[in-house]
N, C-alpha and C. Protein backbone atom coordinates (compact mmCIF):
# COMPACT_ATOMS: atom_id res chain seq x y z
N UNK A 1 117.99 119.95 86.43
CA UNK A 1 117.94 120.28 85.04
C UNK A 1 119.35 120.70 84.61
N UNK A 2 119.38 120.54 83.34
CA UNK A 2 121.19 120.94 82.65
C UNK A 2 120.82 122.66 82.53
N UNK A 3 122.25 123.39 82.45
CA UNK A 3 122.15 124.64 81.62
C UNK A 3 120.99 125.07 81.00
N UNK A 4 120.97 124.31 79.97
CA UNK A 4 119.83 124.05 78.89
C UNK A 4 118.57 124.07 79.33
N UNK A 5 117.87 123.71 80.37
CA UNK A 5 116.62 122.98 80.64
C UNK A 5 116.25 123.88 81.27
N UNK A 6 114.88 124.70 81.21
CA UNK A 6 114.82 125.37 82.47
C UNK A 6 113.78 124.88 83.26
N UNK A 7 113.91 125.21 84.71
CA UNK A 7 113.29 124.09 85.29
C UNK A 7 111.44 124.74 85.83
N UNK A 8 111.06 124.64 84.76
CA UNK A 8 109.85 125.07 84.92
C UNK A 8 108.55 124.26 85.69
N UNK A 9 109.10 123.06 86.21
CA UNK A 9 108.27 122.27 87.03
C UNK A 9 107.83 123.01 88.53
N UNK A 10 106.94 122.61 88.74
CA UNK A 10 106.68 122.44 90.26
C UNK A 10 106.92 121.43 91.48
N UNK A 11 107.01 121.27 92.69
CA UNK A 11 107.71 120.84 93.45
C UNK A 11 107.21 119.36 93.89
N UNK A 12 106.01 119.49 93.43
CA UNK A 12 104.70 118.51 93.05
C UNK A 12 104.82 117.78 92.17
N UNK A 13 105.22 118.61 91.01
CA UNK A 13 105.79 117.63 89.51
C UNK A 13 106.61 117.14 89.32
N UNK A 14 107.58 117.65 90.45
CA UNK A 14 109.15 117.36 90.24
C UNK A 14 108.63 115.88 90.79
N UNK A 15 108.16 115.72 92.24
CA UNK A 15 107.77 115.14 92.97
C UNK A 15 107.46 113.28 92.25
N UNK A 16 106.28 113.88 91.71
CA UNK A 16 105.26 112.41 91.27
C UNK A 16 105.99 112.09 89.85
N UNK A 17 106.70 113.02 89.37
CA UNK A 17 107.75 112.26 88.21
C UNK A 17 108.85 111.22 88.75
N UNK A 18 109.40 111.91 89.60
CA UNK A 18 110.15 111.13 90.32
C UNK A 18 109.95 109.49 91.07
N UNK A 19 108.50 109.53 91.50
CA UNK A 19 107.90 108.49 92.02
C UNK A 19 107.32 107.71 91.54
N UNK A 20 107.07 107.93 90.01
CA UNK A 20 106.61 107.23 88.75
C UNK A 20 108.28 106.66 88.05
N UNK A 21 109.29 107.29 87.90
CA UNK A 21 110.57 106.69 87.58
C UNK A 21 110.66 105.68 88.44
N UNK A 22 111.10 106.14 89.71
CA UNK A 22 111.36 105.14 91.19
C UNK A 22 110.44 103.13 90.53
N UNK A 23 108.88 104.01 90.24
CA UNK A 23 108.14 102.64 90.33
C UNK A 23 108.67 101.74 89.38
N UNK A 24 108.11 102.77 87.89
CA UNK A 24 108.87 101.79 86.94
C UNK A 24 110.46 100.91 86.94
N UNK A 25 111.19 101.95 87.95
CA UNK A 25 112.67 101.37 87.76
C UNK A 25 112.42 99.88 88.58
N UNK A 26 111.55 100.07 89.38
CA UNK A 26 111.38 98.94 90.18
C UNK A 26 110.75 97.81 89.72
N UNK A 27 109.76 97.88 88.79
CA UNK A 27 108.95 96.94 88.38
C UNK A 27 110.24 96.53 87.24
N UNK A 28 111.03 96.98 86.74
CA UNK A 28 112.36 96.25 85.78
C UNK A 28 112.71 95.49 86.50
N UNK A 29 112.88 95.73 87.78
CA UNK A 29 114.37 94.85 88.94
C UNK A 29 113.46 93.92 88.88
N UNK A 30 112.33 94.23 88.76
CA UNK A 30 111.05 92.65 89.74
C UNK A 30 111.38 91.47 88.47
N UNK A 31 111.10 92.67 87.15
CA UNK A 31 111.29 91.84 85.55
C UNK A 31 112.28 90.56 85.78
N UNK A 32 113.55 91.39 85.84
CA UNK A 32 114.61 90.93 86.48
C UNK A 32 115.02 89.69 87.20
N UNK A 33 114.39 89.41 88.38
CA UNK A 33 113.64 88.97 89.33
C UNK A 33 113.27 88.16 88.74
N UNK A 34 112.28 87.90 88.57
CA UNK A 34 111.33 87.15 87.05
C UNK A 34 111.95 86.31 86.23
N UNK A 35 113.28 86.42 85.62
CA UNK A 35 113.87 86.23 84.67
C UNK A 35 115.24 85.64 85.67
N UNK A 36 115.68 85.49 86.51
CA UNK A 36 116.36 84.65 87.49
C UNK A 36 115.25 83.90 87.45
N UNK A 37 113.93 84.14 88.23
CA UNK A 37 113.50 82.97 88.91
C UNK A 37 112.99 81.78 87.41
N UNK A 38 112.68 82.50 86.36
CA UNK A 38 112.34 81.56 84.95
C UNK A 38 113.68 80.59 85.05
N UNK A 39 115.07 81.28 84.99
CA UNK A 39 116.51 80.62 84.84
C UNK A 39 116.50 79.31 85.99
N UNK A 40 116.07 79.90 86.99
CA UNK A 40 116.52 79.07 87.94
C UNK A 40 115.75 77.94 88.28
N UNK A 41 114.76 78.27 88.18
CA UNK A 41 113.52 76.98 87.71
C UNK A 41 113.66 75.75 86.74
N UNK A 42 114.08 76.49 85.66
CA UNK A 42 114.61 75.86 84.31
C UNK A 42 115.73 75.24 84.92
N UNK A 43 116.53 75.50 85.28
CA UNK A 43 117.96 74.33 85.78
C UNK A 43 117.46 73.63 87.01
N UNK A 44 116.49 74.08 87.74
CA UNK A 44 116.51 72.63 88.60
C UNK A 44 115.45 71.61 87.97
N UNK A 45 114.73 72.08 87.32
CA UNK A 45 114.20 71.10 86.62
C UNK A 45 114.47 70.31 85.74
N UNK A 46 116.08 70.79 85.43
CA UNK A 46 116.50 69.76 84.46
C UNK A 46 117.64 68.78 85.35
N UNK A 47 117.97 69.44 86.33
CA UNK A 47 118.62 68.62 87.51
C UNK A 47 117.40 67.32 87.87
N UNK A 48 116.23 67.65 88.12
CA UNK A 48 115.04 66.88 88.78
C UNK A 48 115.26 65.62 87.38
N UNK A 49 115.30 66.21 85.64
CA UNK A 49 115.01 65.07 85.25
C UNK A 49 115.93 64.24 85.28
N UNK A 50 117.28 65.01 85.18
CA UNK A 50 118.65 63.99 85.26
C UNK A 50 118.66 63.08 86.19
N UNK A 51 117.96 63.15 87.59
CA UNK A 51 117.41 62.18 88.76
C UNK A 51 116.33 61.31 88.07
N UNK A 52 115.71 61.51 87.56
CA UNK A 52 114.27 60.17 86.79
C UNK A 52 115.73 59.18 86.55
N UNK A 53 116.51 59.45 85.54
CA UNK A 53 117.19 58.99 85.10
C UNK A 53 118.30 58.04 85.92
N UNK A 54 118.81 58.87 86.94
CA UNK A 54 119.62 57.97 88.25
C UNK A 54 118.55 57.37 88.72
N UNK A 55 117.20 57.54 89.25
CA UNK A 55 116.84 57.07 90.16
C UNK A 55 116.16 55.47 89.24
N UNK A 56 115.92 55.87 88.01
CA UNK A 56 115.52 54.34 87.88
C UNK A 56 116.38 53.22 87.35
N UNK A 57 118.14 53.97 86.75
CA UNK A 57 119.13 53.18 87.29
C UNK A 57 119.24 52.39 87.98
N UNK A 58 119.20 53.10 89.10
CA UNK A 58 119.40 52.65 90.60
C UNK A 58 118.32 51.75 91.11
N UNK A 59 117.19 51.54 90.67
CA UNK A 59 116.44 50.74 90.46
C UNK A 59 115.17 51.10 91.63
N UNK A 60 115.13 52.73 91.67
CA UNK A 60 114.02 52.96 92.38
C UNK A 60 113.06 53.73 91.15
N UNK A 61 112.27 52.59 90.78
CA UNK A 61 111.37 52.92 89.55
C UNK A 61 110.34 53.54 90.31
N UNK A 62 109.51 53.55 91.20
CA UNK A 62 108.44 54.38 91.89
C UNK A 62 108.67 55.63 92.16
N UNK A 63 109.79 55.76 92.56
CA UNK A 63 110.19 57.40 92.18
C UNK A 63 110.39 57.82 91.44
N UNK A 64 110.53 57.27 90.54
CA UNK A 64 111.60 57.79 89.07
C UNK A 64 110.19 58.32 88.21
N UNK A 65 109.20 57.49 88.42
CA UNK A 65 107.54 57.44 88.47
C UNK A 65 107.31 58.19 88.42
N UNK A 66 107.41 58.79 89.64
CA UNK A 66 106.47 59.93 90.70
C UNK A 66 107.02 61.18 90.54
N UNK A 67 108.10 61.12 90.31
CA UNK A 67 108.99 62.52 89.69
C UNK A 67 108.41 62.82 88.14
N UNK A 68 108.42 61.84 86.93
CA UNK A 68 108.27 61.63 86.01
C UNK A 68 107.19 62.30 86.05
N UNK A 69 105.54 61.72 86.87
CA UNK A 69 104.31 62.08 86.42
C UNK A 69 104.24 63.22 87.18
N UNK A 70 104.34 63.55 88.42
CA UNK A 70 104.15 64.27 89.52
C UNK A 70 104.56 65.98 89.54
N UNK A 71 105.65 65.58 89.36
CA UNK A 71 106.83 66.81 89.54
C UNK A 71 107.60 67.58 88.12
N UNK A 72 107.91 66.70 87.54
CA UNK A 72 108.40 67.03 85.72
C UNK A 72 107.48 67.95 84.74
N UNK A 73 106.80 67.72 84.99
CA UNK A 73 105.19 68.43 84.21
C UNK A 73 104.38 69.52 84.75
N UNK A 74 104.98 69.51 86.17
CA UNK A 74 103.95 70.46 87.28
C UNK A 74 104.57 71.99 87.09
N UNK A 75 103.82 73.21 86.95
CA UNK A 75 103.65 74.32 87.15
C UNK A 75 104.13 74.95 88.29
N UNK A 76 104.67 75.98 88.45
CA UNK A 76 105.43 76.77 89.29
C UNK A 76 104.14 77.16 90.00
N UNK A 77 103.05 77.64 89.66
CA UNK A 77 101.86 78.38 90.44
C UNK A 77 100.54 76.81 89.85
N UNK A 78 99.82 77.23 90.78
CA UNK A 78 98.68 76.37 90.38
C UNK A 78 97.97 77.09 89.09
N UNK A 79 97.15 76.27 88.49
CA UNK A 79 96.72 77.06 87.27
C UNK A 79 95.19 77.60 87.67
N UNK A 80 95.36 78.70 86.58
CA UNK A 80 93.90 79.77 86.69
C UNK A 80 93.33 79.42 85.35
N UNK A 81 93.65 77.88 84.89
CA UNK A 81 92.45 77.62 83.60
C UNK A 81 92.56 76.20 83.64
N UNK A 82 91.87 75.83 82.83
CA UNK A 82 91.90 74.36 82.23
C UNK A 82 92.93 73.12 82.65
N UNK A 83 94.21 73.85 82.56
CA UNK A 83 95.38 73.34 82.78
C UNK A 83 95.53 72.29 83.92
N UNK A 84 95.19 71.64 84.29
CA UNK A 84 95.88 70.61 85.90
C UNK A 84 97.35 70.91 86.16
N UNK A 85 98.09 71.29 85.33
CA UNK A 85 99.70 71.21 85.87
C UNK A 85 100.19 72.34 86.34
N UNK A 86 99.34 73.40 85.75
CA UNK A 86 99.85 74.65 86.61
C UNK A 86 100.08 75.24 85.45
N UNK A 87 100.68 77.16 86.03
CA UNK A 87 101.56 77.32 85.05
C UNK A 87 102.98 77.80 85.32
N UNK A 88 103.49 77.25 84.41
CA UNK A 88 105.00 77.37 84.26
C UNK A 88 105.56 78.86 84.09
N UNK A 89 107.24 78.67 84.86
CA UNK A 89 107.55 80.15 84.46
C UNK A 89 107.59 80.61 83.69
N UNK A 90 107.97 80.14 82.32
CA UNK A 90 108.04 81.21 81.61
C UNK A 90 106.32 81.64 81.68
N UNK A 91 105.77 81.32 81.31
CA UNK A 91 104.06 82.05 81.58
C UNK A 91 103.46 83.01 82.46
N UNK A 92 104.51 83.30 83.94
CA UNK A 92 104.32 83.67 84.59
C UNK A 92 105.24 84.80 84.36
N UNK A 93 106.54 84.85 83.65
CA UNK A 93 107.33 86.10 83.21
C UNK A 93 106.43 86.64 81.96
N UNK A 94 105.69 85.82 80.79
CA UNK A 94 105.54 86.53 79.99
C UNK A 94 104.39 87.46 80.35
N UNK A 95 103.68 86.92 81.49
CA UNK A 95 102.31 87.47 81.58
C UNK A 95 102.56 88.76 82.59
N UNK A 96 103.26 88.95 83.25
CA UNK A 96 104.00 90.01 83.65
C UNK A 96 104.59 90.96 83.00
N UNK A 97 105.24 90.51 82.25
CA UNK A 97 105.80 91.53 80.72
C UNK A 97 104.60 92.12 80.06
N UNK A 98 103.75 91.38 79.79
CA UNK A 98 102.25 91.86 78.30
C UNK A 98 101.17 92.55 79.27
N UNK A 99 101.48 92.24 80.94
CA UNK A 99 100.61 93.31 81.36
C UNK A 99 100.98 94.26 82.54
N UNK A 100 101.53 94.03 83.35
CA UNK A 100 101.58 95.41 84.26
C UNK A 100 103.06 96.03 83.96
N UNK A 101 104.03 95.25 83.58
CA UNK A 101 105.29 95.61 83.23
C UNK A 101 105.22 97.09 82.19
N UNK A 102 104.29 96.18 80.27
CA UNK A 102 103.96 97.29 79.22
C UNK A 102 102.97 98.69 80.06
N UNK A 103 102.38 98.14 80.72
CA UNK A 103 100.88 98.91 81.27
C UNK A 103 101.56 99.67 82.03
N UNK A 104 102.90 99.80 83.30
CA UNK A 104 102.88 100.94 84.00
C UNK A 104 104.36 101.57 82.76
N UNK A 105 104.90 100.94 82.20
CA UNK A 105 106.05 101.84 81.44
C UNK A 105 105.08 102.94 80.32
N UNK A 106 104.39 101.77 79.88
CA UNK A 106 103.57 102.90 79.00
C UNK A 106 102.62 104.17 79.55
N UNK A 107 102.31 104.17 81.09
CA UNK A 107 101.42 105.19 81.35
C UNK A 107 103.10 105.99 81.92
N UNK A 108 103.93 105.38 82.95
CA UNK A 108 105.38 106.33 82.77
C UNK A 108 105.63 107.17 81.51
N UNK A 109 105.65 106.74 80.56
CA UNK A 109 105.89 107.60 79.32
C UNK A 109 105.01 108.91 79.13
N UNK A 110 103.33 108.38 79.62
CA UNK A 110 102.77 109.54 79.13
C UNK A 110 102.98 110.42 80.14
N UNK A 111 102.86 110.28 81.47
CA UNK A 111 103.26 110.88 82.39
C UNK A 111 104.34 112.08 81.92
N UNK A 112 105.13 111.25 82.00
CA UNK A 112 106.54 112.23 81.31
C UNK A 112 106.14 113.28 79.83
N UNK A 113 105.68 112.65 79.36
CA UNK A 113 105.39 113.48 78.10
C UNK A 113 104.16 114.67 78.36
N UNK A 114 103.04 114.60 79.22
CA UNK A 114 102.25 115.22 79.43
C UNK A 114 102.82 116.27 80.59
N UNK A 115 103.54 115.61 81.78
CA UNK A 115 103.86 116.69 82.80
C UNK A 115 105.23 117.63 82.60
N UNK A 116 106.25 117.01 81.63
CA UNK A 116 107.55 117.39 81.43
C UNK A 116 108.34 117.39 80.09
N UNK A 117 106.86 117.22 79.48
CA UNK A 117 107.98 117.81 77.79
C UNK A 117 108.40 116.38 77.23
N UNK A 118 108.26 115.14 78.09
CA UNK A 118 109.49 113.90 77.58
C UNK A 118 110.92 114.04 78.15
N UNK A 119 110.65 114.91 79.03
CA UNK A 119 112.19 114.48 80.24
C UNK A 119 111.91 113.87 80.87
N UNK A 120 112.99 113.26 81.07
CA UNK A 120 113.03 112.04 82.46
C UNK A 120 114.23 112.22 83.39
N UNK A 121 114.32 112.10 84.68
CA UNK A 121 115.01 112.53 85.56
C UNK A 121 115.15 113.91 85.71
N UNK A 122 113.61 114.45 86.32
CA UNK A 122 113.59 115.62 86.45
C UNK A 122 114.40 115.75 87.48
N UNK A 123 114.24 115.07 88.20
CA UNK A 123 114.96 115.43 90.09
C UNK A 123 116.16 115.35 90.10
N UNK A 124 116.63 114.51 89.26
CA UNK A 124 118.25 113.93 89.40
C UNK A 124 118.93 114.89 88.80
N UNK A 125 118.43 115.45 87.83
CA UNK A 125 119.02 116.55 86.69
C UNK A 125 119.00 118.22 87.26
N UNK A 126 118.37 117.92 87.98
CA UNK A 126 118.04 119.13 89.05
C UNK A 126 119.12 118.99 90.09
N UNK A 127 119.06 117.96 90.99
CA UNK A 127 120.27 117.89 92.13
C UNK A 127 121.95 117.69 91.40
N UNK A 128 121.92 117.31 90.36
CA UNK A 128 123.21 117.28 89.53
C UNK A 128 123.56 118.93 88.93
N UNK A 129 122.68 119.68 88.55
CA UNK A 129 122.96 120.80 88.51
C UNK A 129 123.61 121.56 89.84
N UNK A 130 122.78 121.38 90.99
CA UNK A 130 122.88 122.12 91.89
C UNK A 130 124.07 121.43 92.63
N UNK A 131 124.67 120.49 92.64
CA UNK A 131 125.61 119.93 93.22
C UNK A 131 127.45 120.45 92.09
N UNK A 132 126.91 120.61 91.13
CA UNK A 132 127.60 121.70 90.10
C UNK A 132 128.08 122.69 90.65
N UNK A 133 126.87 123.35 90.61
CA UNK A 133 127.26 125.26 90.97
C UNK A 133 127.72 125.36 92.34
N UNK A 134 127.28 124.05 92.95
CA UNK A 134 128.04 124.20 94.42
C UNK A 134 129.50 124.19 94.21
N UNK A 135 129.72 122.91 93.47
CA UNK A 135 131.42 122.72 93.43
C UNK A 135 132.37 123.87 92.74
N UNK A 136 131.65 124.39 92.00
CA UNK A 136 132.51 125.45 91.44
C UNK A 136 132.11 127.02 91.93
N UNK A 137 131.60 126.90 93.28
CA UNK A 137 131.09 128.25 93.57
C UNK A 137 132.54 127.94 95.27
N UNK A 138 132.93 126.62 95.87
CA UNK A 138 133.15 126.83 97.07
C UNK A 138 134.52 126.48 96.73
């Protein structure tokens, strides 16, 4: 905690605040994560179509085919509806975002607001104090 703050938590609260930051910070990196793998998907798939294109040049039309129907259209995950092609990344970032991404930041928030006033980095603000009074005490 700063000067300011007094640290009226328990060691418990300090605790599961901390381990609720930790998660959420983690489920960002995964976001993250997510948002490479959408990028990176997206460019080889546009590498894959620029090949339809050489390959039936080159005069291998059965592949150029088979890429075309097969592979060009197909889904990163198999699909959980209607769909035959799968679904695609972005579908798989957005659906991550609209549910466990909003769902654990938003219960993080109440967390924080119910156990600590709406502070965040109880622990860190705590060991930054105390790493303070050390330096100017030795």
């Amino acid at each position: 905690m700063t000067e300011s703050e007094p640290d009226d938590l328990t060691d418990a609260e300090r605790e599961a605040l901390h381990e609720v930051e930790l998660g959420v910070e983690h489920l960002h990196r995964a976001h993250g994560h997510l948002v490479s793998f959408h990028h990176s998907t997206g460019r080889a798939m546009d590498h894959l179509a620029a090949a339809e294109g050489s390959l039936r040049e080159a005069g291998h039309e059965r592949l150029a085919n088979r890429l075309r129907e097969e592979h060009l259209p197909r889904g990163v995950l198999p699909s959980c509806g209607d769909d035959p092609s799968g679904r695609w990344s972005y579908d798989v970032l957005e659906t991550f975002q609209s549910t466990l991404l909003d769902d654990v930041v938003t219960f993080g928030d109440r967390v924080h607001e119910r156990v600590a006033d709406g502070r965040r980095h109880v622990a860190e603000r705590r060991q930054e104090a105390a790493w303070k009074r050390r330096s100017e005490s030795e």
